[in-house]
C-alpha atoms as a PDB file:
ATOM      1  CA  UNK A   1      20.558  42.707 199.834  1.00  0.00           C
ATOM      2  CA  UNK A   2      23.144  45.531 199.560  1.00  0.00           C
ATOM      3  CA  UNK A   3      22.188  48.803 198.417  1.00  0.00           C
ATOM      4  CA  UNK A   4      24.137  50.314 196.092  1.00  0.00           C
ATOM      5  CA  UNK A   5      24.777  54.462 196.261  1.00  0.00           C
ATOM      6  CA  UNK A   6      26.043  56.266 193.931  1.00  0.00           C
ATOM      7  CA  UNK A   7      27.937  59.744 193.974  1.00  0.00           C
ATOM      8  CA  UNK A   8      28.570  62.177 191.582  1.00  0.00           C
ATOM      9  CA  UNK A   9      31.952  63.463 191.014  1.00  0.00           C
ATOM     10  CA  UNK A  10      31.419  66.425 193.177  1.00  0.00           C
ATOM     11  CA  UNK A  11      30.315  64.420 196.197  1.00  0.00           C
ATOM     12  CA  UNK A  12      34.216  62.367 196.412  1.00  0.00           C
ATOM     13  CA  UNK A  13      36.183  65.546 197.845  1.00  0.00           C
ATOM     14  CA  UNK A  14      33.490  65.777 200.266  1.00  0.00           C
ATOM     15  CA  UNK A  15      33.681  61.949 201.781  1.00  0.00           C
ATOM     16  CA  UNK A  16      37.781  62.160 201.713  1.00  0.00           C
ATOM     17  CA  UNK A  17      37.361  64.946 203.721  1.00  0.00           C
ATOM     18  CA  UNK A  18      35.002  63.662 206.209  1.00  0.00           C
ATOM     19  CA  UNK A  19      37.247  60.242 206.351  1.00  0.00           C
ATOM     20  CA  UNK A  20      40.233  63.154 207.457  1.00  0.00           C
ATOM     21  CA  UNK A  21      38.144  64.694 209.899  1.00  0.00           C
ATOM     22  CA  UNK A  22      37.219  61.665 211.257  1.00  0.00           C
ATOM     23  CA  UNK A  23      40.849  59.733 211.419  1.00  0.00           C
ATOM     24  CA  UNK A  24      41.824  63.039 213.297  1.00  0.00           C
ATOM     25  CA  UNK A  25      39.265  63.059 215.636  1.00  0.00           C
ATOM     26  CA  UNK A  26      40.054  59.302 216.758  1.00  0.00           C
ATOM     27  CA  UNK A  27      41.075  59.194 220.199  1.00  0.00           C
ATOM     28  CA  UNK A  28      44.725  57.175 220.008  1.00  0.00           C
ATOM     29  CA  UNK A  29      45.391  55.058 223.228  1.00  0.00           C
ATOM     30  CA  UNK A  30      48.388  56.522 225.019  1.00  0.00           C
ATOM     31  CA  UNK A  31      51.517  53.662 224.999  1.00  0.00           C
ATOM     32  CA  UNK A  32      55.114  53.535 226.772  1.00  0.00           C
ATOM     33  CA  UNK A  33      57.679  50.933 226.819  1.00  0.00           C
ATOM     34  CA  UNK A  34      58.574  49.123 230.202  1.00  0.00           C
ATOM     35  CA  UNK A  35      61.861  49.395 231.228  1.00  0.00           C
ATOM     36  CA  UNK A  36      62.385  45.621 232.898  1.00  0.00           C
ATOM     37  CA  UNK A  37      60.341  43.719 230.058  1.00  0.00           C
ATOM     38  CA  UNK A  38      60.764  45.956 227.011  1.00  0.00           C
ATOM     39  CA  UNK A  39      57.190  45.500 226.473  1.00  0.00           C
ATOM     40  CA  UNK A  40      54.715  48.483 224.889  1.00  0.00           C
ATOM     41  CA  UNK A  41      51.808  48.650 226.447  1.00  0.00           C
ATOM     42  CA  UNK A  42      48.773  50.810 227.482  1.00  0.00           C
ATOM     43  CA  UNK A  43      49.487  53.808 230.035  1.00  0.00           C
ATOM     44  CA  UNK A  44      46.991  52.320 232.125  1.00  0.00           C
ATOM     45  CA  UNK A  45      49.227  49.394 233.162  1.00  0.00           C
ATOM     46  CA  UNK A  46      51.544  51.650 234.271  1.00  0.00           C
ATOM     47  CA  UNK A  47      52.127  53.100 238.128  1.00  0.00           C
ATOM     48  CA  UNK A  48      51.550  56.577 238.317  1.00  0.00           C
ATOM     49  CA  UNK A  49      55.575  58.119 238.018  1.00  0.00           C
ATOM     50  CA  UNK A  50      57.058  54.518 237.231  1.00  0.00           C
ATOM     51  CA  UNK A  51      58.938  53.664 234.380  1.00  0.00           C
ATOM     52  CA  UNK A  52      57.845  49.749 235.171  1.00  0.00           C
ATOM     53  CA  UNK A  53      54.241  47.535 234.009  1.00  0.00           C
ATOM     54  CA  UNK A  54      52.128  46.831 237.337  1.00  0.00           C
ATOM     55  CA  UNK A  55      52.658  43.089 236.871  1.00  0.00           C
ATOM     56  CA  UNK A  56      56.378  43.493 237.394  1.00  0.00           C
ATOM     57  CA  UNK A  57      55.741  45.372 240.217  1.00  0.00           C
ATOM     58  CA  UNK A  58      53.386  42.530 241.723  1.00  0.00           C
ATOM     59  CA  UNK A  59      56.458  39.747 241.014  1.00  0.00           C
ATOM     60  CA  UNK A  60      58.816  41.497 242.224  1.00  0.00           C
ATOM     61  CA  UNK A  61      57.139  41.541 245.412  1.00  0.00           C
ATOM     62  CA  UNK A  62      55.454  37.973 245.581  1.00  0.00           C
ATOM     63  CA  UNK A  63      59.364  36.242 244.526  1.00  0.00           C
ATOM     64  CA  UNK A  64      60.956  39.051 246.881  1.00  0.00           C
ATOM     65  CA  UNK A  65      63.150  39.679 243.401  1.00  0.00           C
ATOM     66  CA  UNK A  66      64.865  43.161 243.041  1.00  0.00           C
ATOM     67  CA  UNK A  67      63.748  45.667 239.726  1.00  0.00           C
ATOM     68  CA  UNK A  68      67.701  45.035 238.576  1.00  0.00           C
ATOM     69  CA  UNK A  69      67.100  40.850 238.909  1.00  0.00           C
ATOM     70  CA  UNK A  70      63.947  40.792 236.898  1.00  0.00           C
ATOM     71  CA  UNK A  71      65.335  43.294 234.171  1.00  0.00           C
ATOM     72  CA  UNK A  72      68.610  40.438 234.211  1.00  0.00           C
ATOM     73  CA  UNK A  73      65.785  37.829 234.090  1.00  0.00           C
ATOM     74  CA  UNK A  74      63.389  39.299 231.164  1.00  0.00           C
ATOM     75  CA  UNK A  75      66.835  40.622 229.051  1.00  0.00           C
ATOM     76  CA  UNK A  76      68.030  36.824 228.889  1.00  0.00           C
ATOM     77  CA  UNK A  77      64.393  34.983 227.963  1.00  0.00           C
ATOM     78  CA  UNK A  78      64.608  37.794 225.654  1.00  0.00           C
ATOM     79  CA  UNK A  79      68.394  36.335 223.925  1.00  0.00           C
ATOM     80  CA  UNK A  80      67.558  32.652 223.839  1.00  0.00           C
END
C-alpha cells in the first residue's frame, strides 16, 4: 500500500527547487555525429582525434575499403 504525503503550501517552492538542483546536477553523456555514417553517438565510440565511430574504423580495415568509399556507401543506404 502507497503512502500518501502531504505538503503544505510552503513546502512546493522547496521540492521545485530541489527537482532544479537536481536536473542540473545530472551528469549528460557527451555525443558527436560521425562523419561516414551520420550517426550520433556516445564519445566513447569515438577514436581519440577522429571525426569517425570505431566500427567504421574496424570495416574499413577488415573489407580493405577507403574512409571516402564507406561515406559513398552509408550516404546511398541512407537515400533508398
Amino acid at each position: 500500500m502507497l503512502k500518501q504525503i502531504h505538503y503544505n503550501k510552503n513546502d512546493y517552492p522547496k521540492i521545485i527547487y530541489m527537482n532544479l538542483i537536481k536536473l542540473f546536477k545530472m551528469r549528460r553523456t557527451k555525443k558527436r555525429t560521425c562523419s561516414v555514417t551520420g550517426v550520433t553517438t556516445k564519445v566513447d565510440n569515438f577514436y581519440t582525434n577522429q571525426t569517425h565511430v570505431k566500427a567504421v574504423d574496424n570495416i574499413r580495415r577488415n573489407t580493405g575499403a577507403t574512409k571516402e568509399q564507406l561515406k559513398r556507401m552509408f550516404n546511398q543506404l541512407q537515400t533508398y
